[in-house]
PDB file of N, CA and C in Angstrom:
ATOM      1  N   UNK A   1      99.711  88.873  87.932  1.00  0.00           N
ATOM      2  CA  UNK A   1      98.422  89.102  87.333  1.00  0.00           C
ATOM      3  C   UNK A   1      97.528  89.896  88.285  1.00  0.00           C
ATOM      4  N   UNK A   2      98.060  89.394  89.511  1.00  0.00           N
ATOM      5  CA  UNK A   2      97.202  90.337  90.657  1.00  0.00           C
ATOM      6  C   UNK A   2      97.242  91.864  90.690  1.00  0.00           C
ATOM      7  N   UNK A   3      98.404  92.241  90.432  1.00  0.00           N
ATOM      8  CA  UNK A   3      98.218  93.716  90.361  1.00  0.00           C
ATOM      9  C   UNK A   3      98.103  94.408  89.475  1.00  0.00           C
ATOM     10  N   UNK A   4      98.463  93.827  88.235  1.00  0.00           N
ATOM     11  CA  UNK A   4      97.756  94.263  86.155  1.00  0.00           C
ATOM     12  C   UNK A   4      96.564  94.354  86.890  1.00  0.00           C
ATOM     13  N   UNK A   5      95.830  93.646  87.319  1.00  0.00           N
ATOM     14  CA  UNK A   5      94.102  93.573  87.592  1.00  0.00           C
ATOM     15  C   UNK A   5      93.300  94.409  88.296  1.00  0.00           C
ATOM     16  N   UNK A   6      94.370  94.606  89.484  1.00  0.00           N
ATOM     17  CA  UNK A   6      93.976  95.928  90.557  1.00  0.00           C
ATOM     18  C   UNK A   6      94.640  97.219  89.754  1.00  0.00           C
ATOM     19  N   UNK A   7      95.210  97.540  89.077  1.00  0.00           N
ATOM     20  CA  UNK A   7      95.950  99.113  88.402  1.00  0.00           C
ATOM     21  C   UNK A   7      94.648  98.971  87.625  1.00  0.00           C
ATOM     22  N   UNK A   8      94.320  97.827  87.028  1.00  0.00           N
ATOM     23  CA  UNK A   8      93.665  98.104  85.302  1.00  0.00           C
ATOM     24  C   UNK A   8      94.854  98.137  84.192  1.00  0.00           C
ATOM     25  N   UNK A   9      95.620  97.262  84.298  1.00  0.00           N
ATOM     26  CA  UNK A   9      96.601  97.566  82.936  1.00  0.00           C
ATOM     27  C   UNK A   9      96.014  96.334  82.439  1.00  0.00           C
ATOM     28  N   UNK A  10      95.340  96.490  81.414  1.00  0.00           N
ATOM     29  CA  UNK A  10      94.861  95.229  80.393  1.00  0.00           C
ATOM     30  C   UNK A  10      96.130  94.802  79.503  1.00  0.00           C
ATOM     31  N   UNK A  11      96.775  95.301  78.919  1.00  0.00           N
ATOM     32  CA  UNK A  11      97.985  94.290  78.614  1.00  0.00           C
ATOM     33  C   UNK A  11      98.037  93.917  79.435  1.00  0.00           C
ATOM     34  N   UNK A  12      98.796  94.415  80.248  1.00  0.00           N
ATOM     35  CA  UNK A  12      99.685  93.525  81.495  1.00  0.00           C
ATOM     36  C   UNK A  12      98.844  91.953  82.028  1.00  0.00           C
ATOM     37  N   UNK A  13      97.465  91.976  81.838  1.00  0.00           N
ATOM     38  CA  UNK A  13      96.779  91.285  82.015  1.00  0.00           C
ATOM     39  C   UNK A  13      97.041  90.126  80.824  1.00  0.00           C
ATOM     40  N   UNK A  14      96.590  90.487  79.492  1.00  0.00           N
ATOM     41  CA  UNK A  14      97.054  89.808  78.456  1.00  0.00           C
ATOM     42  C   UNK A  14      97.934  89.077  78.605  1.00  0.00           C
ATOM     43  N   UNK A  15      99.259  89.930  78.678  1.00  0.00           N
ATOM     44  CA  UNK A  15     100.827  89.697  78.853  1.00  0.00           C
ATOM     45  C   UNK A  15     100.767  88.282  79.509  1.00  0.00           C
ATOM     46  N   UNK A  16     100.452  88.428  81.234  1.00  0.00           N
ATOM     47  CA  UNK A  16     100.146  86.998  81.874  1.00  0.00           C
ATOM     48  C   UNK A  16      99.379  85.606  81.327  1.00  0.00           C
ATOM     49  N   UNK A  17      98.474  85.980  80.502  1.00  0.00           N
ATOM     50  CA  UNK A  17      97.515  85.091  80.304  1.00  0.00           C
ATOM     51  C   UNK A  17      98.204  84.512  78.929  1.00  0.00           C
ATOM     52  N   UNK A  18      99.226  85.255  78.178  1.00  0.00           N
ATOM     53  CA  UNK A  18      99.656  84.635  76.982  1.00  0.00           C
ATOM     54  C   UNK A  18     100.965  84.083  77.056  1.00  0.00           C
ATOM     55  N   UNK A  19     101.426  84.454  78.766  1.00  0.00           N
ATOM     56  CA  UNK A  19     102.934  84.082  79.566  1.00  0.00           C
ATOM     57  C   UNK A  19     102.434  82.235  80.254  1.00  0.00           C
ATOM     58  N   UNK A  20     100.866  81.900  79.877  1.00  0.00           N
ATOM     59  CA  UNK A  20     100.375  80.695  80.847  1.00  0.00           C
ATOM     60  C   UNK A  20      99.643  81.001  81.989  1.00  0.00           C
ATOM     61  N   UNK A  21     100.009  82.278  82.542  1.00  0.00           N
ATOM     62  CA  UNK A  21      99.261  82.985  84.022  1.00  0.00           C
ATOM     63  C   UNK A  21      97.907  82.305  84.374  1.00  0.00           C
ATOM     64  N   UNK A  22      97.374  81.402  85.235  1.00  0.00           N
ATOM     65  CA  UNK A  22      95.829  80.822  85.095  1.00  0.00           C
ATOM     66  C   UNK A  22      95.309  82.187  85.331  1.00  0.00           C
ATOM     67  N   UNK A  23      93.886  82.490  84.992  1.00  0.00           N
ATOM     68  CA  UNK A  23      92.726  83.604  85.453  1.00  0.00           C
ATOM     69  C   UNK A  23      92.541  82.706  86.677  1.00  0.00           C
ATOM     70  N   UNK A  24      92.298  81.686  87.153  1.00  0.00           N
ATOM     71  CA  UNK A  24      91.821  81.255  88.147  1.00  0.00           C
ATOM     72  C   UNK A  24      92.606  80.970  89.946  1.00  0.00           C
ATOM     73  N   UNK A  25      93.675  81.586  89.039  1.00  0.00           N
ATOM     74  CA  UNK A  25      94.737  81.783  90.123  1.00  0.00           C
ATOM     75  C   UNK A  25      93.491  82.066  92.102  1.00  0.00           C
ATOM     76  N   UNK A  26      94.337  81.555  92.808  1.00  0.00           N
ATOM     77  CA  UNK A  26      93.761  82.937  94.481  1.00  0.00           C
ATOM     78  C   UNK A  26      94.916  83.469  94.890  1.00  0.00           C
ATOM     79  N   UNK A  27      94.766  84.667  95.470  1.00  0.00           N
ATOM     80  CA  UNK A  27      96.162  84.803  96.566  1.00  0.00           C
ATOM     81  C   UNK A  27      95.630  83.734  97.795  1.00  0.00           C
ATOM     82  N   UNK A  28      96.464  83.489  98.355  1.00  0.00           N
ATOM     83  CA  UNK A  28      96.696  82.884  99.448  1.00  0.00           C
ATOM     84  C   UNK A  28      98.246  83.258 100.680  1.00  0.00           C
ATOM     85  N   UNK A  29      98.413  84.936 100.026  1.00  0.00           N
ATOM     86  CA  UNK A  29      99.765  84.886 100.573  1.00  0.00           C
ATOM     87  C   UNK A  29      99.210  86.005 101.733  1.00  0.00           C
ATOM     88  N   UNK A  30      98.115  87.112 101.658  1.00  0.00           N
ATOM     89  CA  UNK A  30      97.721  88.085 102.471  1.00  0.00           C
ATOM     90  C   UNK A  30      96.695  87.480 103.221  1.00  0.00           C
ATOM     91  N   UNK A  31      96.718  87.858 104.754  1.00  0.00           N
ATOM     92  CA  UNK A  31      95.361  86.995 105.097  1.00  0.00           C
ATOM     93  C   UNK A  31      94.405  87.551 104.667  1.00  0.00           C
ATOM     94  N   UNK A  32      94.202  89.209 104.874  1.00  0.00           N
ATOM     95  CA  UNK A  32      92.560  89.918 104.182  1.00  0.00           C
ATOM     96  C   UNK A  32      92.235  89.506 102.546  1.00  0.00           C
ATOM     97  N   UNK A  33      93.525  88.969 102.195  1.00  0.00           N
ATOM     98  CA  UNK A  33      92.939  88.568 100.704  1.00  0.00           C
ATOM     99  C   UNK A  33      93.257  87.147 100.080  1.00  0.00           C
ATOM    100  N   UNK A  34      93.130  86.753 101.504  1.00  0.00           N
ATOM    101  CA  UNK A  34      93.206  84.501 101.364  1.00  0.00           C
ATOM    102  C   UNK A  34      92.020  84.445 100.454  1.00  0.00           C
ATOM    103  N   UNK A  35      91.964  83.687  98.749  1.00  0.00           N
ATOM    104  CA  UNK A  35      91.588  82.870  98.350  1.00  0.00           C
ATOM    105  C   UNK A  35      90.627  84.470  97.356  1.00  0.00           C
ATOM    106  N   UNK A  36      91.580  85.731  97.113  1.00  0.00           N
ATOM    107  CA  UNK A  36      90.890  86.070  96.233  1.00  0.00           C
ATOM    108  C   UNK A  36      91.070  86.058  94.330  1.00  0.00           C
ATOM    109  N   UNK A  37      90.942  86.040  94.000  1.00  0.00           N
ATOM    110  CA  UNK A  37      91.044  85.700  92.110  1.00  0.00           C
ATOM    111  C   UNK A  37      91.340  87.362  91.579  1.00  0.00           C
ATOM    112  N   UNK A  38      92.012  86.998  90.550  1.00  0.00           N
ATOM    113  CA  UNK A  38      92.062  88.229  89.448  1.00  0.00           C
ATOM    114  C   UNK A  38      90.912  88.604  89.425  1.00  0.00           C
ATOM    115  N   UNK A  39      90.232  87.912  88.696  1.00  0.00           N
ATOM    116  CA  UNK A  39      88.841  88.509  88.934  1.00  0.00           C
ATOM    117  C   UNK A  39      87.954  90.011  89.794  1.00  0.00           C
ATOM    118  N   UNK A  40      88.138  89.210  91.151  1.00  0.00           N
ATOM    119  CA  UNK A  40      87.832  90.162  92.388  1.00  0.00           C
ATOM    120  C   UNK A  40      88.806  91.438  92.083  1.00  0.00           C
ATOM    121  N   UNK A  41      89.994  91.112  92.097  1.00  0.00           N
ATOM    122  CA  UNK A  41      90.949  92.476  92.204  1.00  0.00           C
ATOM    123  C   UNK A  41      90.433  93.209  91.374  1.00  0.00           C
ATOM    124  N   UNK A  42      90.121  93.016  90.144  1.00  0.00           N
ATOM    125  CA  UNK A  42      89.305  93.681  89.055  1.00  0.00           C
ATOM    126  C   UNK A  42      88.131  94.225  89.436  1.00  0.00           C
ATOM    127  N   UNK A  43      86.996  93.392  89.326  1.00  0.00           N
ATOM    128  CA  UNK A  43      85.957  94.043  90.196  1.00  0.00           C
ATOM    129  C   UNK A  43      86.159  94.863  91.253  1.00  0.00           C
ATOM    130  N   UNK A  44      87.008  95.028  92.167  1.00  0.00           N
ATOM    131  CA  UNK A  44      86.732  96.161  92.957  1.00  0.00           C
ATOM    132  C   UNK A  44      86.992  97.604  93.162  1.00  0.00           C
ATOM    133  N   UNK A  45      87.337  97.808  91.811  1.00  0.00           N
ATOM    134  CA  UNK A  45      86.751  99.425  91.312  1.00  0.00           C
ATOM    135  C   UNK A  45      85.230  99.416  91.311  1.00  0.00           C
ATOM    136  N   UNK A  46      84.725  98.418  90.913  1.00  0.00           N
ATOM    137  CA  UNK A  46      83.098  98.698  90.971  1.00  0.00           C
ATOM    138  C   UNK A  46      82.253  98.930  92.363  1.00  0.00           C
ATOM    139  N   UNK A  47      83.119  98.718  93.452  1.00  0.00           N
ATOM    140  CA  UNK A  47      82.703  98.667  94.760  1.00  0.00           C
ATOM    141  C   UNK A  47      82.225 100.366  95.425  1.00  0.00           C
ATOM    142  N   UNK A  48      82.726 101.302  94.380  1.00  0.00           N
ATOM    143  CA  UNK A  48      83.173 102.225  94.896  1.00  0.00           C
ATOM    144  C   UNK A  48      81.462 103.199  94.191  1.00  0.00           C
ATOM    145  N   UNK A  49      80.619 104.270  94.746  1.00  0.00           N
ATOM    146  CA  UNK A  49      79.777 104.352  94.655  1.00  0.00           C
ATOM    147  C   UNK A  49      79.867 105.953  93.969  1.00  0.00           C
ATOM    148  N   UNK A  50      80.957 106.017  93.741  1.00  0.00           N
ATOM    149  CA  UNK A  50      81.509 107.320  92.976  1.00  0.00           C
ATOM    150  C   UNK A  50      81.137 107.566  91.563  1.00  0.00           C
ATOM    151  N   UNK A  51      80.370 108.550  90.876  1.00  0.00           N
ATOM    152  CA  UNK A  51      79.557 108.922  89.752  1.00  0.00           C
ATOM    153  C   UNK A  51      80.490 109.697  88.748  1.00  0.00           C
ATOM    154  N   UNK A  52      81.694 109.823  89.289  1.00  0.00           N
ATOM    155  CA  UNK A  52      82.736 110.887  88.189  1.00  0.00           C
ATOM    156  C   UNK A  52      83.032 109.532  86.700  1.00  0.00           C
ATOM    157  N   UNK A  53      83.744 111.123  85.822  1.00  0.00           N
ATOM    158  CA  UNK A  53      83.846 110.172  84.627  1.00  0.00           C
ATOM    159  C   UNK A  53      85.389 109.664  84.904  1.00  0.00           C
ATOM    160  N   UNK A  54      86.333 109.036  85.755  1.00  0.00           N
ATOM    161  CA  UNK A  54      87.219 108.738  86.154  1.00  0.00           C
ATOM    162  C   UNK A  54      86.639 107.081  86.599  1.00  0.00           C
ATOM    163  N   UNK A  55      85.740 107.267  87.231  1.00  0.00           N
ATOM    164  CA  UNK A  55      85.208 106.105  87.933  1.00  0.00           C
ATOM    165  C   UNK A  55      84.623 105.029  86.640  1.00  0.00           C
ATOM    166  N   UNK A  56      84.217 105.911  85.835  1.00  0.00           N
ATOM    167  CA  UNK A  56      83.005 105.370  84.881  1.00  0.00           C
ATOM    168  C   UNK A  56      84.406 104.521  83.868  1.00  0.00           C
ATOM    169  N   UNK A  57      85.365 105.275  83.638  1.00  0.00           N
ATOM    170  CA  UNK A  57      86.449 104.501  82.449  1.00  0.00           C
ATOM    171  C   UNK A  57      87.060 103.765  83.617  1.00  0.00           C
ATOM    172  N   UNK A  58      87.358 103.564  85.211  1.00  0.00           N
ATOM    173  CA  UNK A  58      87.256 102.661  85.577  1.00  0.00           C
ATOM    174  C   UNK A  58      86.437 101.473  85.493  1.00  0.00           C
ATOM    175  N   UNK A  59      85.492 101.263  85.472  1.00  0.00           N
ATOM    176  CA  UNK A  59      84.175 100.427  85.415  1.00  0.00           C
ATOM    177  C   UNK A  59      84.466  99.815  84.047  1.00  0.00           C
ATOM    178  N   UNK A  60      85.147 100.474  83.360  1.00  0.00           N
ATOM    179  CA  UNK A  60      84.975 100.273  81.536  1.00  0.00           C
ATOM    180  C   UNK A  60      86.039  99.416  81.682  1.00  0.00           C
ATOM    181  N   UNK A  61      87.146  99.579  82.165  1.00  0.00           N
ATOM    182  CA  UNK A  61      88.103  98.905  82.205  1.00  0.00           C
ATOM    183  C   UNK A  61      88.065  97.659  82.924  1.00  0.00           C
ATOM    184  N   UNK A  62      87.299  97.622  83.902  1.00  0.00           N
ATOM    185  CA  UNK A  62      87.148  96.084  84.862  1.00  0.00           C
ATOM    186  C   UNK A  62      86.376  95.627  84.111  1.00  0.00           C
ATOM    187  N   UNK A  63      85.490  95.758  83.399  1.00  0.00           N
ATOM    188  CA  UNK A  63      84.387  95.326  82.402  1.00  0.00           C
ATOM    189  C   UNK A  63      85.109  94.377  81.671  1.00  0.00           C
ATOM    190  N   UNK A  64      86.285  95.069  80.878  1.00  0.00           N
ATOM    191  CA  UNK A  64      87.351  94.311  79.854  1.00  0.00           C
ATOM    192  C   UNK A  64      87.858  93.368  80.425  1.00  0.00           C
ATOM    193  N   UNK A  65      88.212  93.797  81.749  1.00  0.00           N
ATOM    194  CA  UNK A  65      89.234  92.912  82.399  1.00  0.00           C
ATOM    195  C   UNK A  65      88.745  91.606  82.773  1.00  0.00           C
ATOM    196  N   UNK A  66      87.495  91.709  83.192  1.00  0.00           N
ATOM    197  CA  UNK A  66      87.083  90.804  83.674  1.00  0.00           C
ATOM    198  C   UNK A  66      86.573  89.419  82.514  1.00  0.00           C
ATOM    199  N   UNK A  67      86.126  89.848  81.555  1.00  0.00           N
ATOM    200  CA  UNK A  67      85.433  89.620  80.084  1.00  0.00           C
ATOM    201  C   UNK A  67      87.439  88.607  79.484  1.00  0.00           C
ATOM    202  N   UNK A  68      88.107  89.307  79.732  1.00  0.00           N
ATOM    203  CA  UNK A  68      89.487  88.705  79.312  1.00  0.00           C
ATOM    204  C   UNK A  68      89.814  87.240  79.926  1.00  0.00           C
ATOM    205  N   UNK A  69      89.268  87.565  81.631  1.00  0.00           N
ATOM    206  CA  UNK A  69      89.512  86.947  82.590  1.00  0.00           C
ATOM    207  C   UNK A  69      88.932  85.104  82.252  1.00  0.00           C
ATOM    208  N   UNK A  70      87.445  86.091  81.905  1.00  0.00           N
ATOM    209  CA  UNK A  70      86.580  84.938  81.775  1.00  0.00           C
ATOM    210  C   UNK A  70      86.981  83.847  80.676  1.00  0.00           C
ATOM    211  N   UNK A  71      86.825  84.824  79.379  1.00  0.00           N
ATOM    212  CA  UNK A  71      87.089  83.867  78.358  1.00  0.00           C
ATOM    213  C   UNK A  71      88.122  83.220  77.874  1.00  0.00           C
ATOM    214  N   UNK A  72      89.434  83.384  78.697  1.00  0.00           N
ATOM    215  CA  UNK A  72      90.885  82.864  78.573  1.00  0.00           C
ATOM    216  C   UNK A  72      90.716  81.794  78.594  1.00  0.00           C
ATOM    217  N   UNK A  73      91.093  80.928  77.201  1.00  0.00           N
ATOM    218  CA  UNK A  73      91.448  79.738  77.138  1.00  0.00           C
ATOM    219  C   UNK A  73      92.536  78.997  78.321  1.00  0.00           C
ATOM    220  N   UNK A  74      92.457  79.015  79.229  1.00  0.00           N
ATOM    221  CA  UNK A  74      93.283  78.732  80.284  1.00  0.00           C
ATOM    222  C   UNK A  74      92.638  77.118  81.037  1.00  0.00           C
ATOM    223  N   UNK A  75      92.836  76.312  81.172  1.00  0.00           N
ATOM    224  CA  UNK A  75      92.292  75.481  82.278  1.00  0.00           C
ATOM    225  C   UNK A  75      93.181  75.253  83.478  1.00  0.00           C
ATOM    226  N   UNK A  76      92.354  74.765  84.538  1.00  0.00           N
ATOM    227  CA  UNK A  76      93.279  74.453  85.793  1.00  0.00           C
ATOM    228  C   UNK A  76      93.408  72.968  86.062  1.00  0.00           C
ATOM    229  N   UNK A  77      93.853  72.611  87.307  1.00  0.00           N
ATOM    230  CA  UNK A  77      93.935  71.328  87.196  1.00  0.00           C
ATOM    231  C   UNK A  77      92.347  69.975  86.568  1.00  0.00           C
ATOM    232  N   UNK A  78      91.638  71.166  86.884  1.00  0.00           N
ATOM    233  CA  UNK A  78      90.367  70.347  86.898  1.00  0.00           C
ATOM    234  C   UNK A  78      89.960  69.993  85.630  1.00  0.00           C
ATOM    235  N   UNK A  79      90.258  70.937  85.146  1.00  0.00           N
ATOM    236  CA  UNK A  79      89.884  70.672  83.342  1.00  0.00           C
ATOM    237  C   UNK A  79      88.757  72.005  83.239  1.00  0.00           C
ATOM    238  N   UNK A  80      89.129  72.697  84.357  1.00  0.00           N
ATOM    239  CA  UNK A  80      87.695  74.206  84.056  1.00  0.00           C
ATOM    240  C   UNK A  80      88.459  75.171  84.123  1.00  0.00           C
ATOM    241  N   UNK A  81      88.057  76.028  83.371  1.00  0.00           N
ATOM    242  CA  UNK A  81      88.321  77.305  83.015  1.00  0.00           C
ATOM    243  C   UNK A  81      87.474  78.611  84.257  1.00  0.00           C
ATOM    244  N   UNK A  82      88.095  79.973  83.791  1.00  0.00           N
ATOM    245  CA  UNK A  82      87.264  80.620  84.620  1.00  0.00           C
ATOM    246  C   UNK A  82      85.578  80.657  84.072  1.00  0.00           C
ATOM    247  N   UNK A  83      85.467  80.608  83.306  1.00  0.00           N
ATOM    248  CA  UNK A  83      83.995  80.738  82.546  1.00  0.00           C
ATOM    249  C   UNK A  83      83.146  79.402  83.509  1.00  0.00           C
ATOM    250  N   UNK A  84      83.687  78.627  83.284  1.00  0.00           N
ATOM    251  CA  UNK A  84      82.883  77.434  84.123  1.00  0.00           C
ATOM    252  C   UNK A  84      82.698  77.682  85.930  1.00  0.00           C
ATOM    253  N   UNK A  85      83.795  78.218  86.203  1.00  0.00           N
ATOM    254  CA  UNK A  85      83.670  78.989  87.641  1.00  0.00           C
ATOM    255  C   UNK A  85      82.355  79.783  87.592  1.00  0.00           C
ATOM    256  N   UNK A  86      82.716  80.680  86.664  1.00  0.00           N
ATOM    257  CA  UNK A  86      82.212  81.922  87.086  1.00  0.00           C
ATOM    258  C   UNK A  86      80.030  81.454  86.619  1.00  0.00           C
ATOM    259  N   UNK A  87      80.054  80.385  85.769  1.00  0.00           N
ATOM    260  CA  UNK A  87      78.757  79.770  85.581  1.00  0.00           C
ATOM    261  C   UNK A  87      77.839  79.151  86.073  1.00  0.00           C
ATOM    262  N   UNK A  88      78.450  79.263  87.086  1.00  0.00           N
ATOM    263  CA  UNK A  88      77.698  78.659  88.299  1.00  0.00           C
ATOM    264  C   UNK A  88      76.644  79.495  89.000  1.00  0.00           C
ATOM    265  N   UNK A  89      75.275  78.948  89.922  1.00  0.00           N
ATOM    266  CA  UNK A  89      74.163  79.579  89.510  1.00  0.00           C
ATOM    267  C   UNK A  89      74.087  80.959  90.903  1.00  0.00           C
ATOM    268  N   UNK A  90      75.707  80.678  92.106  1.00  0.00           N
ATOM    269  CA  UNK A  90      75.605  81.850  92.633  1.00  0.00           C
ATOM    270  C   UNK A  90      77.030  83.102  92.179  1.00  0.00           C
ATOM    271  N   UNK A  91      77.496  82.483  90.749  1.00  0.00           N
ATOM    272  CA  UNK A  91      78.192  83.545  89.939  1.00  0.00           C
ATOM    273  C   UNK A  91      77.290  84.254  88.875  1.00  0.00           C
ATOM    274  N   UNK A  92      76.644  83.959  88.403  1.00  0.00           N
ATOM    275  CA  UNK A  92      76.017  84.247  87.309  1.00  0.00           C
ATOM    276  C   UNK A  92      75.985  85.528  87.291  1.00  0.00           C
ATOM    277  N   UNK A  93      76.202  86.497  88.137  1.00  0.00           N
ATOM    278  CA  UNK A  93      75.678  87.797  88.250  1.00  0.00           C
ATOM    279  C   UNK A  93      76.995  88.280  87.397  1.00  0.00           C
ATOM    280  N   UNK A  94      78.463  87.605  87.506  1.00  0.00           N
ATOM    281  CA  UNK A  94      79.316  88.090  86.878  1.00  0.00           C
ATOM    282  C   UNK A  94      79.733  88.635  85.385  1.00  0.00           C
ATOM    283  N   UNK A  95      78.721  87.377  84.864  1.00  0.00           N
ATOM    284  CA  UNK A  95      78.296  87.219  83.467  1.00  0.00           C
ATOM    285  C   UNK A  95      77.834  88.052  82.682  1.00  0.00           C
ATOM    286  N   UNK A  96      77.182  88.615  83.504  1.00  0.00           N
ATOM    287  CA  UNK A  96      76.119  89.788  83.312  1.00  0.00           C
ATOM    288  C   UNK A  96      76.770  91.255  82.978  1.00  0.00           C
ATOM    289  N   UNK A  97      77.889  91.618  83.672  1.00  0.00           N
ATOM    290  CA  UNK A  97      78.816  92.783  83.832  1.00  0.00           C
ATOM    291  C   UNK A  97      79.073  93.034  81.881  1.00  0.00           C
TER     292      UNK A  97
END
């Protein structure tokens, strides 16, 4: 799911999430990217401060991705989903995207 998320392949994203894949997954296998989420991998096309229309159907696409991410009927052990993660009052900004 980690790398559907970083390419932008929204099936491939789907694909996982309808294979069981949690959205709430972290890596924990790279140290620079201990404890990051689909999510993040997604978002960070937006990091990039680039104005082309390449960038912009990037942005369009993490938009989706992330929006997929969120609302996946998925829970984890806890009984929360990513939506309940991401609702919290120093995520909220995610919501917003």
């Amino acid at each position: 799911m980690f790398q559907a998320c970083l390419d932008q392949k929204i099936d491939g994203v789907k694909r996982q999430i309808i294979a069981g894949s949690s959205p709430n997954l972290y890596n924990d296998t790279i140290f620079w990217e201990r404890g990051w989420t689909p999510i993040r991998y997604a978002a960070l096309v937006g990091s990039k401060l680039d104005k082309s229309d390449i960038h912009k159907y990037q942005m369009n696409m993490a938009k989706k991705i992330i929006g997929l991410l969120i609302n996946a009927d998925i829970k984890d052990n806890y009984n929360r989903m990513a939506y309940d993660y991401a609702n919290t009052e120093n995520m909220k900004s995610i919501l917003k995207i």
